[in-house]
N, C-alpha and C. Protein backbone atom coordinates (compact mmCIF):
# COMPACT_ATOMS: atom_id res chain seq x y z
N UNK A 1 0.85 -1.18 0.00
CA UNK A 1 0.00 0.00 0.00
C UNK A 1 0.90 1.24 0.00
N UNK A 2 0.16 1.92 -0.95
CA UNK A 2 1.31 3.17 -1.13
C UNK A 2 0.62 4.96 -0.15
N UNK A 3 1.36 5.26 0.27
CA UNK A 3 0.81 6.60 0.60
C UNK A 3 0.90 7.80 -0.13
N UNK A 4 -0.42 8.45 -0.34
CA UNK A 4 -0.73 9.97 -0.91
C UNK A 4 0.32 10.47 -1.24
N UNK A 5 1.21 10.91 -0.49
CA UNK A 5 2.18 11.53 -0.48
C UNK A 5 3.56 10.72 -1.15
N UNK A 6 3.92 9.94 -0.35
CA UNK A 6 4.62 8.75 -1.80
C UNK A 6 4.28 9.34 -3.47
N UNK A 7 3.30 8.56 -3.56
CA UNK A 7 2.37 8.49 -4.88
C UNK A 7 2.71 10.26 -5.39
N UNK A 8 2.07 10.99 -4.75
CA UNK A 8 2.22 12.18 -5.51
C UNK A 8 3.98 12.58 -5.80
N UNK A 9 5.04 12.23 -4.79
CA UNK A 9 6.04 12.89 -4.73
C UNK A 9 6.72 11.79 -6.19
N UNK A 10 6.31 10.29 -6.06
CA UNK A 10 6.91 9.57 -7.34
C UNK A 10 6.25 9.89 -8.75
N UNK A 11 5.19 10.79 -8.60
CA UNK A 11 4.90 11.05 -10.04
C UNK A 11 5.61 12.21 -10.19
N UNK A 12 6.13 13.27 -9.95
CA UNK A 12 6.89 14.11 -10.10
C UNK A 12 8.31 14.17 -11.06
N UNK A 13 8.53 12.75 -10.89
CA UNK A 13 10.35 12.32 -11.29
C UNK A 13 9.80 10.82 -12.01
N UNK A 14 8.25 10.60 -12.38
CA UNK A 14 8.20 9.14 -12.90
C UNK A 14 8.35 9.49 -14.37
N UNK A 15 9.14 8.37 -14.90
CA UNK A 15 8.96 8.51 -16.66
C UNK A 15 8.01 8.19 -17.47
N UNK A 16 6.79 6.84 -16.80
CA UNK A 16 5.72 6.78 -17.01
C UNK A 16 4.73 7.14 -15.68
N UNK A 17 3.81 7.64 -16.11
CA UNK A 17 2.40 7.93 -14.95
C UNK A 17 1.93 6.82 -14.85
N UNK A 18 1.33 6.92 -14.04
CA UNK A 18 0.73 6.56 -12.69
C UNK A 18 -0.76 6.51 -12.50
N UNK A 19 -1.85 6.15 -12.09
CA UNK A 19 -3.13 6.45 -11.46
C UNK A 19 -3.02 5.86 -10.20
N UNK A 20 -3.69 6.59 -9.50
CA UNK A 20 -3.40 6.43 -7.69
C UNK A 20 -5.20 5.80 -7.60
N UNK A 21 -5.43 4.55 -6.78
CA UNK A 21 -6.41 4.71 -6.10
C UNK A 21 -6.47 3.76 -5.04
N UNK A 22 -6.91 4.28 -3.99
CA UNK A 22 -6.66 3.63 -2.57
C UNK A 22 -5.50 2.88 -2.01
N UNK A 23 -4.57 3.44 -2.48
CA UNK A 23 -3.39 2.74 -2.19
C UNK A 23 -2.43 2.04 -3.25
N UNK A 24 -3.00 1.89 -4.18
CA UNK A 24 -2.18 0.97 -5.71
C UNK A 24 -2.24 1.92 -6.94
N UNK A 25 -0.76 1.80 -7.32
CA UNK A 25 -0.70 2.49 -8.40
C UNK A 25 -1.23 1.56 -9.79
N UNK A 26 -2.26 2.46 -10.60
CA UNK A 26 -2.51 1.87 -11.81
C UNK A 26 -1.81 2.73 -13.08
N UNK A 27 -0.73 1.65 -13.99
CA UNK A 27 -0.17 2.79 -14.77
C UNK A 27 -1.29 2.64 -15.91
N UNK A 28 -0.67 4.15 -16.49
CA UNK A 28 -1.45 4.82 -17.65
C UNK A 28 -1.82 3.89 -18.89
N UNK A 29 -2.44 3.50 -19.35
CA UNK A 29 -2.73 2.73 -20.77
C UNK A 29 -2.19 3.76 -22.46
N UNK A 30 -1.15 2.86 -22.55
CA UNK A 30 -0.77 3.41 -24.05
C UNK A 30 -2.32 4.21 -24.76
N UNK A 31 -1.68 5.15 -25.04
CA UNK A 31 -2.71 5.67 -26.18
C UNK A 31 -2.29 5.60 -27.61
N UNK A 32 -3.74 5.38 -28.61
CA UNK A 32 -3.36 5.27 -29.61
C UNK A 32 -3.01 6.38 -30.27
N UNK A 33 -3.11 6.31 -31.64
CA UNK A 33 -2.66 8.20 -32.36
C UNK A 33 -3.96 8.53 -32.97
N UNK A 34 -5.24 7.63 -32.80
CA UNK A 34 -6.60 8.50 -33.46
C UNK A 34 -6.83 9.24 -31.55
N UNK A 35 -6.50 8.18 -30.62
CA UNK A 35 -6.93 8.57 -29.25
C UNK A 35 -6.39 9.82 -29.20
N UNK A 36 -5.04 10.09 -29.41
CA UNK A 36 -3.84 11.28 -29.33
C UNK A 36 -4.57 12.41 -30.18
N UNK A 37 -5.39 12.04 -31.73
CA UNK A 37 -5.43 13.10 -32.29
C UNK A 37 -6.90 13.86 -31.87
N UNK A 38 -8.04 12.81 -31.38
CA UNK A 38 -9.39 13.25 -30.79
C UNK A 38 -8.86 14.38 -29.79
N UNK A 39 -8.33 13.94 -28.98
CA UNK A 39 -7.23 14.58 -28.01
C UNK A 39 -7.00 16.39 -28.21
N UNK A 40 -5.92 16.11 -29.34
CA UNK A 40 -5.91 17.18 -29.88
C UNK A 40 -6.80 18.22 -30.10
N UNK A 41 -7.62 17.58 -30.68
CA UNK A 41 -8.50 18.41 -31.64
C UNK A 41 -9.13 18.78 -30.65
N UNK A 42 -9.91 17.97 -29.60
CA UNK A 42 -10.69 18.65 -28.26
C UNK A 42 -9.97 19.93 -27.64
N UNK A 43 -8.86 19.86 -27.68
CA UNK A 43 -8.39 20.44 -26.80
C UNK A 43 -8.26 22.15 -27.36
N UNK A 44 -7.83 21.87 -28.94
CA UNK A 44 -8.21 23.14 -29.47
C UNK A 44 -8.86 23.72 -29.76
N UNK A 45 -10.31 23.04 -30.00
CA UNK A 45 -11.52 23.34 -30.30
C UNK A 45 -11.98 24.15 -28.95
N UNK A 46 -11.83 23.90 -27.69
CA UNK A 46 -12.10 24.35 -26.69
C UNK A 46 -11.23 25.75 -26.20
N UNK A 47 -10.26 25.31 -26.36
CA UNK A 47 -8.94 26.59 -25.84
C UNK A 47 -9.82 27.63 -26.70
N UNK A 48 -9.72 27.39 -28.02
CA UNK A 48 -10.76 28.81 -28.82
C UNK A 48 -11.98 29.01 -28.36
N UNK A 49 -12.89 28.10 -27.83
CA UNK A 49 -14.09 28.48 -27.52
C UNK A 49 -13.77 29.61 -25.75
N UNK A 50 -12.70 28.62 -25.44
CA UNK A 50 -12.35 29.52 -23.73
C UNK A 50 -11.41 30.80 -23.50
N UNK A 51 -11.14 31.29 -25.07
CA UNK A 51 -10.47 32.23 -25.15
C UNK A 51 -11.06 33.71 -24.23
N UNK A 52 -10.42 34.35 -23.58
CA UNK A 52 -11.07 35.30 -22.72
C UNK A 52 -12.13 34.92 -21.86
N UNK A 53 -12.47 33.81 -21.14
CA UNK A 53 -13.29 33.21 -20.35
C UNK A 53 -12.40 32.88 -18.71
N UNK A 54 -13.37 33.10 -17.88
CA UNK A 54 -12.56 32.46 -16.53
C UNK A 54 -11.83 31.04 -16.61
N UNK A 55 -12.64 30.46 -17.60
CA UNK A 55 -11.98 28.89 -17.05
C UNK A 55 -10.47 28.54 -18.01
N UNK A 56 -9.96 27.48 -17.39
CA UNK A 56 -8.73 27.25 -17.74
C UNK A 56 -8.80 26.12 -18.21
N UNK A 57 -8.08 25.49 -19.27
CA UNK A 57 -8.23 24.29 -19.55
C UNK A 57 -6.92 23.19 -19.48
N UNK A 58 -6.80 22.23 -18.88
CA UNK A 58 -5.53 21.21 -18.76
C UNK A 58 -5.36 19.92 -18.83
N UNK A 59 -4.46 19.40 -19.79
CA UNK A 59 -4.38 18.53 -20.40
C UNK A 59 -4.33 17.22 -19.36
N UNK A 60 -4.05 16.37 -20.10
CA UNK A 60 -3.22 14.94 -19.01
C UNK A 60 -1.86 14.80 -18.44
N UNK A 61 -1.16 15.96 -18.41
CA UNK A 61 -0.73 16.50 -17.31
C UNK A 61 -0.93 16.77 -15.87
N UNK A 62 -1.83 17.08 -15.88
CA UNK A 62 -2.21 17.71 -14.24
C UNK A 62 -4.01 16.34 -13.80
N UNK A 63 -3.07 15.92 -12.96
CA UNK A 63 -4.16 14.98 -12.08
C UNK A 63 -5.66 15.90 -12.00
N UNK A 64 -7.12 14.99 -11.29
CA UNK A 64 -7.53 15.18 -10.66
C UNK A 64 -7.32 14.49 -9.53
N UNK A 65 -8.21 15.25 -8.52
CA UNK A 65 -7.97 14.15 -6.99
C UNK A 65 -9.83 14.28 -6.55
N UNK A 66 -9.67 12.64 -6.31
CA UNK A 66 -11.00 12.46 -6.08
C UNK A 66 -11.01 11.65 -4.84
N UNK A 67 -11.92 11.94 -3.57
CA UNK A 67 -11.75 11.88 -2.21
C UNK A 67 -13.41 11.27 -2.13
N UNK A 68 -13.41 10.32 -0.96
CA UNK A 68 -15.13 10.36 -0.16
C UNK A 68 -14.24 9.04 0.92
N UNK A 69 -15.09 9.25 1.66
CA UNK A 69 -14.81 8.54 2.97
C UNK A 69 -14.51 7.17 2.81
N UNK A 70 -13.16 7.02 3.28
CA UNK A 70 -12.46 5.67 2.94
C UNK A 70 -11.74 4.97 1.45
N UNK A 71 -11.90 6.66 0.63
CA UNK A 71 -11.68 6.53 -1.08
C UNK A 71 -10.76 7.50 -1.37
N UNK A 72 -9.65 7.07 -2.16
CA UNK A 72 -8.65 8.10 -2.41
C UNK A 72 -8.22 8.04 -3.97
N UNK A 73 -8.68 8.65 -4.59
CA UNK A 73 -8.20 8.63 -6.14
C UNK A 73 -7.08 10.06 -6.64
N UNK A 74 -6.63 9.38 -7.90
CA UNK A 74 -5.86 10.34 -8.31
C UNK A 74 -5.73 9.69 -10.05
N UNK A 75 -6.37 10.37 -10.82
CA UNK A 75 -6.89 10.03 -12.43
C UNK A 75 -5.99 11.37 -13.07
N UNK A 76 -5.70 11.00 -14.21
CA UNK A 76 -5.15 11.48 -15.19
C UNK A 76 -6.32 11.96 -16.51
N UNK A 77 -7.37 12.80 -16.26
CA UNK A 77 -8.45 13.05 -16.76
C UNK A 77 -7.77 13.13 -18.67
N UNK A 78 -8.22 12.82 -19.64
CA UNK A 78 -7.67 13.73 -21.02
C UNK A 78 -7.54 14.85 -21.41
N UNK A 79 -9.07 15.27 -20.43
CA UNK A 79 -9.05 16.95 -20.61
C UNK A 79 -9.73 17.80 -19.73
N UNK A 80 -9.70 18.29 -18.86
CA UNK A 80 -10.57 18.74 -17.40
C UNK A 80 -10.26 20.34 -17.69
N UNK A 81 -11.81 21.08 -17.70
CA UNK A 81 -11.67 22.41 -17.22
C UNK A 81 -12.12 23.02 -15.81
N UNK A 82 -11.24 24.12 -15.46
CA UNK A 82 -11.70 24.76 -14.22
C UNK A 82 -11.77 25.80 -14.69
N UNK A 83 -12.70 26.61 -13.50
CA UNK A 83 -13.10 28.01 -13.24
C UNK A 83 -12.02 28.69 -12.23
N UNK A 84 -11.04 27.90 -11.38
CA UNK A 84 -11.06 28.33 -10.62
C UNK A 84 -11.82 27.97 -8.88
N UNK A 85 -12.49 27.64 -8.98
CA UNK A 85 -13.29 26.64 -7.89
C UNK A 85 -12.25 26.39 -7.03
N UNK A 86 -12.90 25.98 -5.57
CA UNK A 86 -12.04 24.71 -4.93
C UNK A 86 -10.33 25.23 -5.17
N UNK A 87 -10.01 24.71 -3.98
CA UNK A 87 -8.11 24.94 -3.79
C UNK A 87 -7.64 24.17 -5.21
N UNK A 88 -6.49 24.94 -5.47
CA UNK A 88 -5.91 23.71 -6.58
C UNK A 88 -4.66 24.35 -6.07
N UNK A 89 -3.87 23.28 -6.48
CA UNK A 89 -2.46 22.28 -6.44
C UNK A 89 -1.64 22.52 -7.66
N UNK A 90 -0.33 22.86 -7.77
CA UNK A 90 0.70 22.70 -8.31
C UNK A 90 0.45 21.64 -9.59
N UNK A 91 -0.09 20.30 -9.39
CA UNK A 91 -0.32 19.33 -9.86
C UNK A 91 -1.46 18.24 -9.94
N UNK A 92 -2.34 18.93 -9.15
CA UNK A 92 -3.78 18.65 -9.05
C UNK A 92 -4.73 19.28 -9.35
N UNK A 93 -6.13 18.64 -9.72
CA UNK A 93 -7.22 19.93 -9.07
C UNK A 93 -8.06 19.06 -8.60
N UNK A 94 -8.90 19.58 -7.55
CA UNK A 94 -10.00 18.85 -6.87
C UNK A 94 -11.29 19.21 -7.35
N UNK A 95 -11.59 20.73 -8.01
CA UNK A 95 -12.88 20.75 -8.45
C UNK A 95 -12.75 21.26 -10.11
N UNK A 96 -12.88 20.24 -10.73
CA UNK A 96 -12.99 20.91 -12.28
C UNK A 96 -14.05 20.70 -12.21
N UNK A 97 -14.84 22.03 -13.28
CA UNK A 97 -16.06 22.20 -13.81
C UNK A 97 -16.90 21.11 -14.92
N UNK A 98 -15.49 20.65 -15.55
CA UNK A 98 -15.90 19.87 -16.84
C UNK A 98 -14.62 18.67 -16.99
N UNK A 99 -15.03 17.68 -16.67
CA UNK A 99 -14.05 16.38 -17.87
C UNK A 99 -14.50 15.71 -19.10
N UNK A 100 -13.31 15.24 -19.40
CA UNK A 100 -13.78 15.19 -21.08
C UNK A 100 -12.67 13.56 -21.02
N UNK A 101 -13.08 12.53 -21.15
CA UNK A 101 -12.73 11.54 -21.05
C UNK A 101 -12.61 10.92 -22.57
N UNK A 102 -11.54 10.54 -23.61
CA UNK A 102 -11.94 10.10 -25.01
C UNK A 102 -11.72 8.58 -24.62
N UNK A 103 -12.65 7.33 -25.02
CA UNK A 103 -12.88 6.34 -24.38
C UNK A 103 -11.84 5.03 -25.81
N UNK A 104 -10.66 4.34 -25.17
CA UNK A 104 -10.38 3.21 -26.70
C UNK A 104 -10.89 2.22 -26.13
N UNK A 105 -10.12 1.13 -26.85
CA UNK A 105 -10.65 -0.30 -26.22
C UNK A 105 -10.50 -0.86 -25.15
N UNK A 106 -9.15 -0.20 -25.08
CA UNK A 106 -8.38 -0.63 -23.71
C UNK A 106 -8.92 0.05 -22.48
N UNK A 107 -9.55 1.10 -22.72
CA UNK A 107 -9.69 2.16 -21.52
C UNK A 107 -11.51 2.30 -21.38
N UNK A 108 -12.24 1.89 -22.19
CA UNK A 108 -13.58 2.30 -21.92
C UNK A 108 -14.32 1.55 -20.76
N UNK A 109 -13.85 0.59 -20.36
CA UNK A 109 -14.54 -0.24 -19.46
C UNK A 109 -13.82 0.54 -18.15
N UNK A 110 -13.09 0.42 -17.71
CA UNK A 110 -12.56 1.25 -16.86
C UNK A 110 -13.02 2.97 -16.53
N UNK A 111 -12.89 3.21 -17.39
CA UNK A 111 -13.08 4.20 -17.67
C UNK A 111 -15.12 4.57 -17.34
N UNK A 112 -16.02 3.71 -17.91
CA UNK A 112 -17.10 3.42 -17.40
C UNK A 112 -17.50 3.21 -16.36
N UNK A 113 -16.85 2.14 -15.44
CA UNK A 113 -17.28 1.49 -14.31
C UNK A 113 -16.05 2.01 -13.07
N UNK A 114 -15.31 2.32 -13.68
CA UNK A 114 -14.42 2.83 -12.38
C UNK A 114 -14.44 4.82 -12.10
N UNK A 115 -13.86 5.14 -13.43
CA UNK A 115 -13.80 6.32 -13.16
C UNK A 115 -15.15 7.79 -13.42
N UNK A 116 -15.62 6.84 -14.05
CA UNK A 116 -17.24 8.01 -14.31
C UNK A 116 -18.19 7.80 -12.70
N UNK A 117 -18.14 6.99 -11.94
CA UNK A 117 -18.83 6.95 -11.03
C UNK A 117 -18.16 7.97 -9.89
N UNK A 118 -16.77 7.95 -10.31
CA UNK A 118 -15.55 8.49 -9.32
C UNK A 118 -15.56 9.89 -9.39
N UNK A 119 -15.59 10.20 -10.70
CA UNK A 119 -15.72 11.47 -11.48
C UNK A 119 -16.96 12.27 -10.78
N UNK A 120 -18.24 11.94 -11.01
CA UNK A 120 -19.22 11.61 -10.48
C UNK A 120 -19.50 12.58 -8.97
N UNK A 121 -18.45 11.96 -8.42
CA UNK A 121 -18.54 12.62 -6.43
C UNK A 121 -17.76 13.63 -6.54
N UNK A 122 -17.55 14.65 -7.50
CA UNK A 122 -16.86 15.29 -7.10
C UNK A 122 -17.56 16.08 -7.25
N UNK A 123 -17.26 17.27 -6.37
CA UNK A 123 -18.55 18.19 -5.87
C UNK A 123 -18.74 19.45 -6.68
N UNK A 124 -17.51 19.99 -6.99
CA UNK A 124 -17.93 20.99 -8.40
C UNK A 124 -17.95 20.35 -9.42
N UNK A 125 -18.20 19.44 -9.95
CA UNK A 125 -18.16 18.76 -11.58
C UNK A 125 -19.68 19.30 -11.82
N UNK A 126 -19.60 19.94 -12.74
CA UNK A 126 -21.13 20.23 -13.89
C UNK A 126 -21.37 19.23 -15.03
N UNK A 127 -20.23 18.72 -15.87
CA UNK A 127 -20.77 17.76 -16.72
C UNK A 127 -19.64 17.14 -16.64
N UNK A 128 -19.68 15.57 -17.18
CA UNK A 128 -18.69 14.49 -17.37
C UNK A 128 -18.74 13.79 -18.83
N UNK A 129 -18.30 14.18 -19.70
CA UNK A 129 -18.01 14.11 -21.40
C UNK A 129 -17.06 12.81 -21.57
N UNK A 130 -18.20 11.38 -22.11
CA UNK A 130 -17.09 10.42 -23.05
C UNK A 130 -17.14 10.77 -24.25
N UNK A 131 -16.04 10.37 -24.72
CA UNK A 131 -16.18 10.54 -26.32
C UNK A 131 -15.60 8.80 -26.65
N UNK A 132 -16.48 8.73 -27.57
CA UNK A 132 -16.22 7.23 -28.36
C UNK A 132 -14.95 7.72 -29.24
N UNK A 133 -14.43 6.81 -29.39
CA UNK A 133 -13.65 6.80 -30.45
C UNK A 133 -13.11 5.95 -31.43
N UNK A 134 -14.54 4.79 -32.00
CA UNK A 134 -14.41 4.21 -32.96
C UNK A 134 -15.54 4.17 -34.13
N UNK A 135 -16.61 5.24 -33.27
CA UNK A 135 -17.80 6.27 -33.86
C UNK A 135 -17.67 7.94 -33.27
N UNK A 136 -19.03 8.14 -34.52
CA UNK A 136 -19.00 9.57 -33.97
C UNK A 136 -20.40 9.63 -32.71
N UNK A 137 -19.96 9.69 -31.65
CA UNK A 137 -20.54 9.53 -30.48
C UNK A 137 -19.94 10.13 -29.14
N UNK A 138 -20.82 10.65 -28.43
CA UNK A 138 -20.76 11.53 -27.22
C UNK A 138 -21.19 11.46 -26.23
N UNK A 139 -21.08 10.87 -24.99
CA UNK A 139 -22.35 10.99 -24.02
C UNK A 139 -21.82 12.14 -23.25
N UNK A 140 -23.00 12.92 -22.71
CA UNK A 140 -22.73 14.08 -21.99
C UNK A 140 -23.53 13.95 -20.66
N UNK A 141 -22.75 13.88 -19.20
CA UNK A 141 -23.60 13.48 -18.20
C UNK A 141 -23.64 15.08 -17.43
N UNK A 142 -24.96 15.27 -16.97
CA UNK A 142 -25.00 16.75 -16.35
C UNK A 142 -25.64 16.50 -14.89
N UNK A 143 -24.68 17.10 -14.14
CA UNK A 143 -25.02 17.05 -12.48
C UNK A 143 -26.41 17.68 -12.44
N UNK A 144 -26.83 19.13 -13.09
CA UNK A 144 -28.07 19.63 -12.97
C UNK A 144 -28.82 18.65 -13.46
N UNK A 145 -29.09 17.90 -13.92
CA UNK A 145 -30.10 17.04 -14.37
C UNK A 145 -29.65 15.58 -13.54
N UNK A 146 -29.30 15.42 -12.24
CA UNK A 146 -29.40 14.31 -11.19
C UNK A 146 -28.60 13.66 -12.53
N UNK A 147 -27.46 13.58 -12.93
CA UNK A 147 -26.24 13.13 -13.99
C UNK A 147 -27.23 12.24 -14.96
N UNK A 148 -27.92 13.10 -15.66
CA UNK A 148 -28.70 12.64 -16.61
C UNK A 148 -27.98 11.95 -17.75
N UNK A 149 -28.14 11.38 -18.91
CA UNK A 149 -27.29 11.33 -19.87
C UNK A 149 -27.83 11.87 -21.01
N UNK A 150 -27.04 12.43 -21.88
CA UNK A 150 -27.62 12.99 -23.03
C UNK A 150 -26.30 12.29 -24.22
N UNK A 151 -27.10 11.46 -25.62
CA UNK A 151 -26.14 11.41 -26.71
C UNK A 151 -26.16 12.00 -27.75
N UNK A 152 -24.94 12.49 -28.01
CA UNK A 152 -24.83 13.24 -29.32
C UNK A 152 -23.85 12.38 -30.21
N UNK A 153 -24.37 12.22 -31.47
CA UNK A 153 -23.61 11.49 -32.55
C UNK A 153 -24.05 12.01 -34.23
N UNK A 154 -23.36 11.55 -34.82
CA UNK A 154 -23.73 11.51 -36.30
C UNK A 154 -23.26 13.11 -36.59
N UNK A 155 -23.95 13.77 -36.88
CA UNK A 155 -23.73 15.42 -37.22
C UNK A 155 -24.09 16.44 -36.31
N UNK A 156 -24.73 15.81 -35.01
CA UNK A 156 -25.17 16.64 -34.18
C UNK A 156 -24.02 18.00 -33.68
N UNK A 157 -24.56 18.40 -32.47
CA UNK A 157 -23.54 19.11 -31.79
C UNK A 157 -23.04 18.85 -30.74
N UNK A 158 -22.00 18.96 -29.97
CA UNK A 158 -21.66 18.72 -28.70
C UNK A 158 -21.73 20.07 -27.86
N UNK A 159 -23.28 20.78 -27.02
CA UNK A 159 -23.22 21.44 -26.41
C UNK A 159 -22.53 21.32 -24.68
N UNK A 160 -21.78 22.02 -24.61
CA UNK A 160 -21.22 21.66 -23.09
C UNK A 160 -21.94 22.80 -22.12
N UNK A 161 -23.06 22.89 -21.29
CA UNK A 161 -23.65 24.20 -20.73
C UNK A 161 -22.55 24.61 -19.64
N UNK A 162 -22.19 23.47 -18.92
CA UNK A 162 -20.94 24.10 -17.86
C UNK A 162 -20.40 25.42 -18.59
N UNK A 163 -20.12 25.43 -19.60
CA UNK A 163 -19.14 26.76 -20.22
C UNK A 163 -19.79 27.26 -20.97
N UNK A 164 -20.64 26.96 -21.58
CA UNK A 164 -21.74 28.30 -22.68
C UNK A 164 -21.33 28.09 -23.78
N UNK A 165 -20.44 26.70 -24.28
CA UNK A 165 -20.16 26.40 -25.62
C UNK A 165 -20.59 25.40 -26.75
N UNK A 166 -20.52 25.48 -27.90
CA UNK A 166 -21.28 24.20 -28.47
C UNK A 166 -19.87 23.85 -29.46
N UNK A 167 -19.70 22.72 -30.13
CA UNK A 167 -18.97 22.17 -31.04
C UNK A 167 -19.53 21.31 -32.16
N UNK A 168 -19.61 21.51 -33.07
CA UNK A 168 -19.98 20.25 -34.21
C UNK A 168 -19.20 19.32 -34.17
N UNK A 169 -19.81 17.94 -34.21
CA UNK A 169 -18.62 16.85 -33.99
C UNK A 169 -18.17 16.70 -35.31
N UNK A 170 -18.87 17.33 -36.16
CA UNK A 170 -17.84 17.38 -38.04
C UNK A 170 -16.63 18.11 -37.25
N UNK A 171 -16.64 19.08 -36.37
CA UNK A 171 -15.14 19.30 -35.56
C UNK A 171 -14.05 18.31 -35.04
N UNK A 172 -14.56 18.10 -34.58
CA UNK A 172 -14.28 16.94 -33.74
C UNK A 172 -13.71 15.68 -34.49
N UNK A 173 -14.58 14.86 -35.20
CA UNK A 173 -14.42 13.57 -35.99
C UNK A 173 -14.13 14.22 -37.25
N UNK A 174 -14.42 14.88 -38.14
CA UNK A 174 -14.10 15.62 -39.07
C UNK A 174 -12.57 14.75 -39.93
N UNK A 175 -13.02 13.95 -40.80
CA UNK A 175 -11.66 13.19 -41.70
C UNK A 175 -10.89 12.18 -40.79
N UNK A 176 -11.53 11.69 -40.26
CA UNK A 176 -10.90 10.46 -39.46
C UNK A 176 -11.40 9.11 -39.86
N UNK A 177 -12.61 9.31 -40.61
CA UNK A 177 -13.02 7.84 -41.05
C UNK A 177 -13.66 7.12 -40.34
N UNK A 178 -14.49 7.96 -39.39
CA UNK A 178 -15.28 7.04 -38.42
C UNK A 178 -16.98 6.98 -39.53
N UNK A 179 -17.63 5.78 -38.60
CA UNK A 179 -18.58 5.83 -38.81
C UNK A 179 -19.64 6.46 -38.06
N UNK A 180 -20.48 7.00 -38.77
CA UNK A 180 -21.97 8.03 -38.06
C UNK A 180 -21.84 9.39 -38.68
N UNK A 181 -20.94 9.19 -39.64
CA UNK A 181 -20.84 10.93 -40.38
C UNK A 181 -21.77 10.99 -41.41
């Protein structure tokens, strides 16, 4: 069993990451290069939409930390925005507004059953965003709606209300060769 502090001080100087939860480190799952480029593209599609806005946006770099009684996580989100909320950390944040999770083969089950429920308790989260990535598909879960689910696929849009933005997933999936275009 590893301690918080361990765990955080060995990801600092690790060459591969890490996921922390309750004591065991789980390392990171290779990503592929459509995973890498969804990635991308989210990330810029958004930075422009958050241009001159409070919130900040950060990659898989910077942890979240997810806490409830007798539960200690530490996830490597793909793409998490804050406002600002909640204390943040050098290398953490505890309350992002928005995650954005892009789901492969290797990672969607996990990713389903472990970390969306995890995601979930954290007390400023407004929405929790998978993205498929072997269609064009979206689920968007919103705390105001008791974490309702909403899907967006095919040509729709990906509205995110946490931030007041919308995206076409022709953005998004746009020449990748998926199916639902």
């Amino acid at each position: 069993m590893i301690s918080v502090a361990a765990y955080l001080e060995n990801e600092k100087v690790a060459d591969l990451k890490s996921e922390y939860v309750n004591g065991e480190y789980l390392p990171m799952v290779d990503a592929s290069r459509l995973h890498d480029q969804l990635c991308v593209r989210l990330a810029r599609l958004l930075r422009g939409q958050l241009t001159g806005s409070p919130y900040r946006l950060f990659r898989p770099t910077v942890k979240v930390h997810v806490r409830g009684a007798g539960d200690e996580r530490f996830y490597y989100p793909d793409l998490q925005v804050s406002g600002g909320e909640g204390a943040e950390y050098p290398d953490f944040l505890e309350a992002p507004k928005l995650i954005l999770e892009v789901m492969s083969p290797a990672s969607e089950r996990r990713d389903r059953e472990e970390k969306a429920p995890a995601y979930r308790r954290i007390e400023g989260l407004e929405e929790l965003v998978l993205i498929a990535h072997q269609a064009r598909r979206i689920e968007v879960w919103r705390r105001a709606l008791d974490w309702t689910l909403e899907t967006v696929s095919g040509t729709d849009t990906l509205r995110l209300r946490s931030l007041g933005c919308a995206i076409p997933l022709e953005q998004i999936y746009g020449g990748l060769g998926l199916p639902g275009g």
